[in-house]
Each structure stands twice: as structure tokens, then as C-alpha cells.
N, C-alpha and C. Protein backbone atom coordinates (compact mmCIF):
# COMPACT_ATOMS: atom_id res chain seq x y z
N UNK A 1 0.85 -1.17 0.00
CA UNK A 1 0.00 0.00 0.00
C UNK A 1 0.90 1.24 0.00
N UNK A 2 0.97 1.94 -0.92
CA UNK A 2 1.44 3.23 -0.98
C UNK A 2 1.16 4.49 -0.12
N UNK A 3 2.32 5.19 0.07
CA UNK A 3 1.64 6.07 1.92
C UNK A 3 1.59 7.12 0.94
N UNK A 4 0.24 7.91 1.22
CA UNK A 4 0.10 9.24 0.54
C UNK A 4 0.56 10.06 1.28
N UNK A 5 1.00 11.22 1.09
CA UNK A 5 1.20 12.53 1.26
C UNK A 5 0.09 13.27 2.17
N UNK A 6 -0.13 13.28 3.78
CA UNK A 6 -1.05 13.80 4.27
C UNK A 6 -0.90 15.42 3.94
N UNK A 7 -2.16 16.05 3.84
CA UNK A 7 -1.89 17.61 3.51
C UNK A 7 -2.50 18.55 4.77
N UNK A 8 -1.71 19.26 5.25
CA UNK A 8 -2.14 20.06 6.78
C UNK A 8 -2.71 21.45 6.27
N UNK A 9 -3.65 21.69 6.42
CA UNK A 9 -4.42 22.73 6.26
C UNK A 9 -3.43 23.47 6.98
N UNK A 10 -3.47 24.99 6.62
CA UNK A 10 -2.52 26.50 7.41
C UNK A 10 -3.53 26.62 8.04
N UNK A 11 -3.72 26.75 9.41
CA UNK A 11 -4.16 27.61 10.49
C UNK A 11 -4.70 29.13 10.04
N UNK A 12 -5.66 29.31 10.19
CA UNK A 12 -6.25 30.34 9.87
C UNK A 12 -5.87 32.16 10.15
N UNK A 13 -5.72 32.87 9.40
CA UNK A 13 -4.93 34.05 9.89
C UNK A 13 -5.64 34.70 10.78
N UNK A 14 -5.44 35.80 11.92
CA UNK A 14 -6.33 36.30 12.76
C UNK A 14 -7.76 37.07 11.89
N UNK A 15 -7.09 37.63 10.64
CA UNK A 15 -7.90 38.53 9.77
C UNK A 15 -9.54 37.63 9.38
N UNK A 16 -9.02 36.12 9.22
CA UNK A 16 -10.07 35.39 8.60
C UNK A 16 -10.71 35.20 9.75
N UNK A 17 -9.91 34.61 10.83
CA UNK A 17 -10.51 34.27 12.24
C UNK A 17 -11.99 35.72 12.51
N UNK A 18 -11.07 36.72 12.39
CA UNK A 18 -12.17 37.76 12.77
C UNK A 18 -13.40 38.12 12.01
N UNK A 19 -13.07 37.90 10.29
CA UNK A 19 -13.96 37.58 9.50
C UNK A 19 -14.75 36.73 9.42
N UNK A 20 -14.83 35.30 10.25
CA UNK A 20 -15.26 34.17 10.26
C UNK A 20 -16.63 34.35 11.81
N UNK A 21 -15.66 35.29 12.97
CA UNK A 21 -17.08 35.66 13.63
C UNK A 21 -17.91 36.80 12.87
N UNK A 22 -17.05 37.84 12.32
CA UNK A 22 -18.33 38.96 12.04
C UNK A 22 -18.98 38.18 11.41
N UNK A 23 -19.35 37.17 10.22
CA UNK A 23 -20.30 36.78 9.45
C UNK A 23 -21.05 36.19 10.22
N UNK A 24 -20.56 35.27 11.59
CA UNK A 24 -21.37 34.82 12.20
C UNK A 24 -22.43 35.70 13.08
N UNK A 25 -22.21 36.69 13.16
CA UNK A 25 -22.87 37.79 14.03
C UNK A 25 -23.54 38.25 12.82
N UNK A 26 -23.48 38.54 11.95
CA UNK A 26 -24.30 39.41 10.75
C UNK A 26 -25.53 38.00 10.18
N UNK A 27 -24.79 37.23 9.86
CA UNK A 27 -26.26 35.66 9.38
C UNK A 27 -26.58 35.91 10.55
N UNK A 28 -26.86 36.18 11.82
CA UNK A 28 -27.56 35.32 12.47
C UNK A 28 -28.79 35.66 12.75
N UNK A 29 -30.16 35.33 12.45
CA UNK A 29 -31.60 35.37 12.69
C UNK A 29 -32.30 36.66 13.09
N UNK A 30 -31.38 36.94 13.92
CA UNK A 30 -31.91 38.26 14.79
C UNK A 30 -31.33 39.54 13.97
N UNK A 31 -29.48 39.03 13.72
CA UNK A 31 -29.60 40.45 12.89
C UNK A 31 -30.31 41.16 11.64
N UNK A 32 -30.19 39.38 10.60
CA UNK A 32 -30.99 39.58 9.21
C UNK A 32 -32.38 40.00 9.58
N UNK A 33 -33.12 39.94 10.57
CA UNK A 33 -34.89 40.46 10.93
C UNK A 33 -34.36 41.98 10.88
N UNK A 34 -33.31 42.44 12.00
CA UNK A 34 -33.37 43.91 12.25
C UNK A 34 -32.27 44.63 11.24
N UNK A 35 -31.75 43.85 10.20
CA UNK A 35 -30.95 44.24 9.81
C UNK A 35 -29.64 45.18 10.32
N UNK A 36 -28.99 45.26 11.33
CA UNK A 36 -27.96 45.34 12.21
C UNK A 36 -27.32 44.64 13.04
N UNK A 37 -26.55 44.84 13.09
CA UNK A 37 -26.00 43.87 14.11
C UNK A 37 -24.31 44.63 14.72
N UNK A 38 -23.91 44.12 15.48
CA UNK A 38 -22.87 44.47 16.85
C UNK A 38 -21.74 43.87 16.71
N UNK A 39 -21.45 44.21 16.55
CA UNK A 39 -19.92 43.48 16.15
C UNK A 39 -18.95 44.40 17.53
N UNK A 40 -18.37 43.48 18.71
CA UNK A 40 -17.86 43.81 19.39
C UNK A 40 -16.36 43.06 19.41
N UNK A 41 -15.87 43.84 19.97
CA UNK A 41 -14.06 43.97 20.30
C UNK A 41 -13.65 42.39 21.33
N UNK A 42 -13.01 42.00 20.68
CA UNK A 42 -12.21 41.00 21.92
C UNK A 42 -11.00 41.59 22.37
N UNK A 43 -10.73 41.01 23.32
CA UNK A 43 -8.97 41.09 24.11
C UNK A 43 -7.98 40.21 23.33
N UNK A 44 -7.37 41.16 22.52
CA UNK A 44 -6.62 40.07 21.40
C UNK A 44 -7.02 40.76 19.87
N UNK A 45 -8.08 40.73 20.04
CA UNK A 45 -8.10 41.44 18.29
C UNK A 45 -6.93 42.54 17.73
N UNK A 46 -6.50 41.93 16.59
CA UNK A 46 -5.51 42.98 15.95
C UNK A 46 -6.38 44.39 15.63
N UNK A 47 -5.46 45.24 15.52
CA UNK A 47 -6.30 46.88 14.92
C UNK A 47 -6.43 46.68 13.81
N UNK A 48 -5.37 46.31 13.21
CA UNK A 48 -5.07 46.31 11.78
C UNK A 48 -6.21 45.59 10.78
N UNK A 49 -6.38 44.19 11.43
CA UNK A 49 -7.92 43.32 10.94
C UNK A 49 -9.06 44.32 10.88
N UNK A 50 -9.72 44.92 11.82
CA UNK A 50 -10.50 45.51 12.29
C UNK A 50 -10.41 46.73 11.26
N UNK A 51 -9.43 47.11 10.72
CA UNK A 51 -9.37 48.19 9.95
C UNK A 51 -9.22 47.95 8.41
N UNK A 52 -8.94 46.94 7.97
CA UNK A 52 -9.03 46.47 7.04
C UNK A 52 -10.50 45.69 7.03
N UNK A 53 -11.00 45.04 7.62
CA UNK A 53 -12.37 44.23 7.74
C UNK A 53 -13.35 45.89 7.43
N UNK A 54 -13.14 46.21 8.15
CA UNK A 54 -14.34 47.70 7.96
C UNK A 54 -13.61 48.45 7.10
N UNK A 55 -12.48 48.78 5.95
CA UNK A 55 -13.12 49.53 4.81
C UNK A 55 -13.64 48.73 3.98
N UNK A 56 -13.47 46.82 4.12
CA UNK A 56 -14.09 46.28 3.54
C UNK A 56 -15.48 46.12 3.66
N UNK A 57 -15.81 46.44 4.34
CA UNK A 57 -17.39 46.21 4.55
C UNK A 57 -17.86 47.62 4.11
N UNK A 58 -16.77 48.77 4.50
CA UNK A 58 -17.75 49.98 3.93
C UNK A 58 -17.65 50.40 2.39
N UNK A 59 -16.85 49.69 2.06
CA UNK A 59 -17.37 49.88 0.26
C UNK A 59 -18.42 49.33 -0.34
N UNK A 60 -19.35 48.75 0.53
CA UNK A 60 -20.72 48.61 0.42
C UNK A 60 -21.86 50.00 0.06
N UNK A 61 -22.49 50.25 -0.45
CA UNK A 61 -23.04 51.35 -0.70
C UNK A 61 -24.55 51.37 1.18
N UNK A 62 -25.06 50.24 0.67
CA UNK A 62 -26.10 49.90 1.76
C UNK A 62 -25.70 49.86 2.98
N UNK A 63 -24.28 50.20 3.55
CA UNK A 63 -24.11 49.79 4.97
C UNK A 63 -23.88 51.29 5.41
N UNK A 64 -24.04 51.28 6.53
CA UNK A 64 -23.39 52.30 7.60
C UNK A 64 -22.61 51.56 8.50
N UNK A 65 -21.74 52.25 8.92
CA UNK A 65 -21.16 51.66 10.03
C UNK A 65 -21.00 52.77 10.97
N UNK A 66 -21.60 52.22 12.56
CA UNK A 66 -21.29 53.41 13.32
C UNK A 66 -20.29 52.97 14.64
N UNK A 67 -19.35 53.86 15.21
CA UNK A 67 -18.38 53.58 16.10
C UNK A 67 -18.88 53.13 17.38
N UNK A 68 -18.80 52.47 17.86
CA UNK A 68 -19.22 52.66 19.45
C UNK A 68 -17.93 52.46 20.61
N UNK A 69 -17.65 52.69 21.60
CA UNK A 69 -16.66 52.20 22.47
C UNK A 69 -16.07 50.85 22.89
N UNK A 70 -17.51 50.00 22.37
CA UNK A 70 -17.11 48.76 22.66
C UNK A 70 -16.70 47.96 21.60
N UNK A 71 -17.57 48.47 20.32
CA UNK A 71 -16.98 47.77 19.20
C UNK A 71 -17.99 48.66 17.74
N UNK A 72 -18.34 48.16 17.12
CA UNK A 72 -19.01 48.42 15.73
C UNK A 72 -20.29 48.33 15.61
N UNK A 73 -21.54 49.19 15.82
CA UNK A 73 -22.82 48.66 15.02
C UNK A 73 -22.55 49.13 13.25
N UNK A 74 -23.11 47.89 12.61
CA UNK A 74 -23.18 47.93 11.56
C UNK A 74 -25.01 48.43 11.08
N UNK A 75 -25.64 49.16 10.56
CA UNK A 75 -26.83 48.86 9.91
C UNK A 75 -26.82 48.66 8.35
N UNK A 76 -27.65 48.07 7.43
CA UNK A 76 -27.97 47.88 5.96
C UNK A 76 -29.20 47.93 5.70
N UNK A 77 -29.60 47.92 4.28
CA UNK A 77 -30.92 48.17 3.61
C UNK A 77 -30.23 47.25 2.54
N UNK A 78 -31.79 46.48 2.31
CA UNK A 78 -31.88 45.40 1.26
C UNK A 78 -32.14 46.23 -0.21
N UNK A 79 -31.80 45.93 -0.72
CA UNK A 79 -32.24 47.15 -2.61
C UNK A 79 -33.31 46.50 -2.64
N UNK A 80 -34.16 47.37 -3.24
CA UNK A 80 -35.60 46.68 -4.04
C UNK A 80 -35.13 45.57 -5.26
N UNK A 81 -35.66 45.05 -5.95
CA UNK A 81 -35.26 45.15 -7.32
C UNK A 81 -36.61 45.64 -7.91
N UNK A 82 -35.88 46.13 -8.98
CA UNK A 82 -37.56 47.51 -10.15
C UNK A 82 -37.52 45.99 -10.74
């Protein structure tokens, strides 16, 4: 029997890590009803993620993003379609 080559997935960068909760906070039930949602700060989060994650999210036309002390409310609007 021939030994294959096991392949190790890379460990996830903090950037994705942090990207991987905001989506989970934005899908989740309660935000898609009110369309907002909270995106708060951990002990550990890079700045740099956080600052790159939000101009990515604000080149969205539909979002706002507003500051808070503890972390980010985000709000959006769904487009119609004509």
C-alpha cells in the first residue's frame, strides 16, 4: 500500500478568524430580521484586521457603520429590485 502525502491545512490568519465571527454575528436570525448587528471587540483582536475588515465592509453602498466604544454597530438596507 502506498503512503500518501497527508496535507495540513494553514491555520487560519487572525484577519479570517475575525472575519469568520463577524459573518457569524451578521447571518444570524436576529440580525438579518433587524438588519444590524454588533460586532464587538475582543482582548486580542488585531487593529489592523478591524481596519481592514471595515473599509471592507464599507465599500458597500447599503451599509453604515457606526463607532461605538465597545466595538461596531453595523446597519444595511436590502435594494428593491424595479
Amino acid at each position: 500500500m502506498a503512503k500518501g502525502k497527508q496535507q495540513t491545512a494553514a491555520a487560519p490568519t487572525t484577519y479570517e478568524l475575525l472575519g469568520a465571527r463577524v459573518q457569524r454575528v451578521i447571518n444570524s436570525p436576529a440580525a438579518q430580521k433587524s438588519r444590524s448587528a454588533v460586532l464587538l471587540y475582543a482582548e486580542g483582536d488585531n487593529p489592523d484586521d478591524w481596519a481592514q475588515l471595515l473599509d471592507e465592509i464599507g465599500e458597500n453602498d447599503n451599509v453604515t457603520i457606526c463607532h461605538r466604544d465597545d466595538g461596531i454597530q453595523l446597519f444595511w438596507t436590502v435594494p428593491k429590485d424595479d
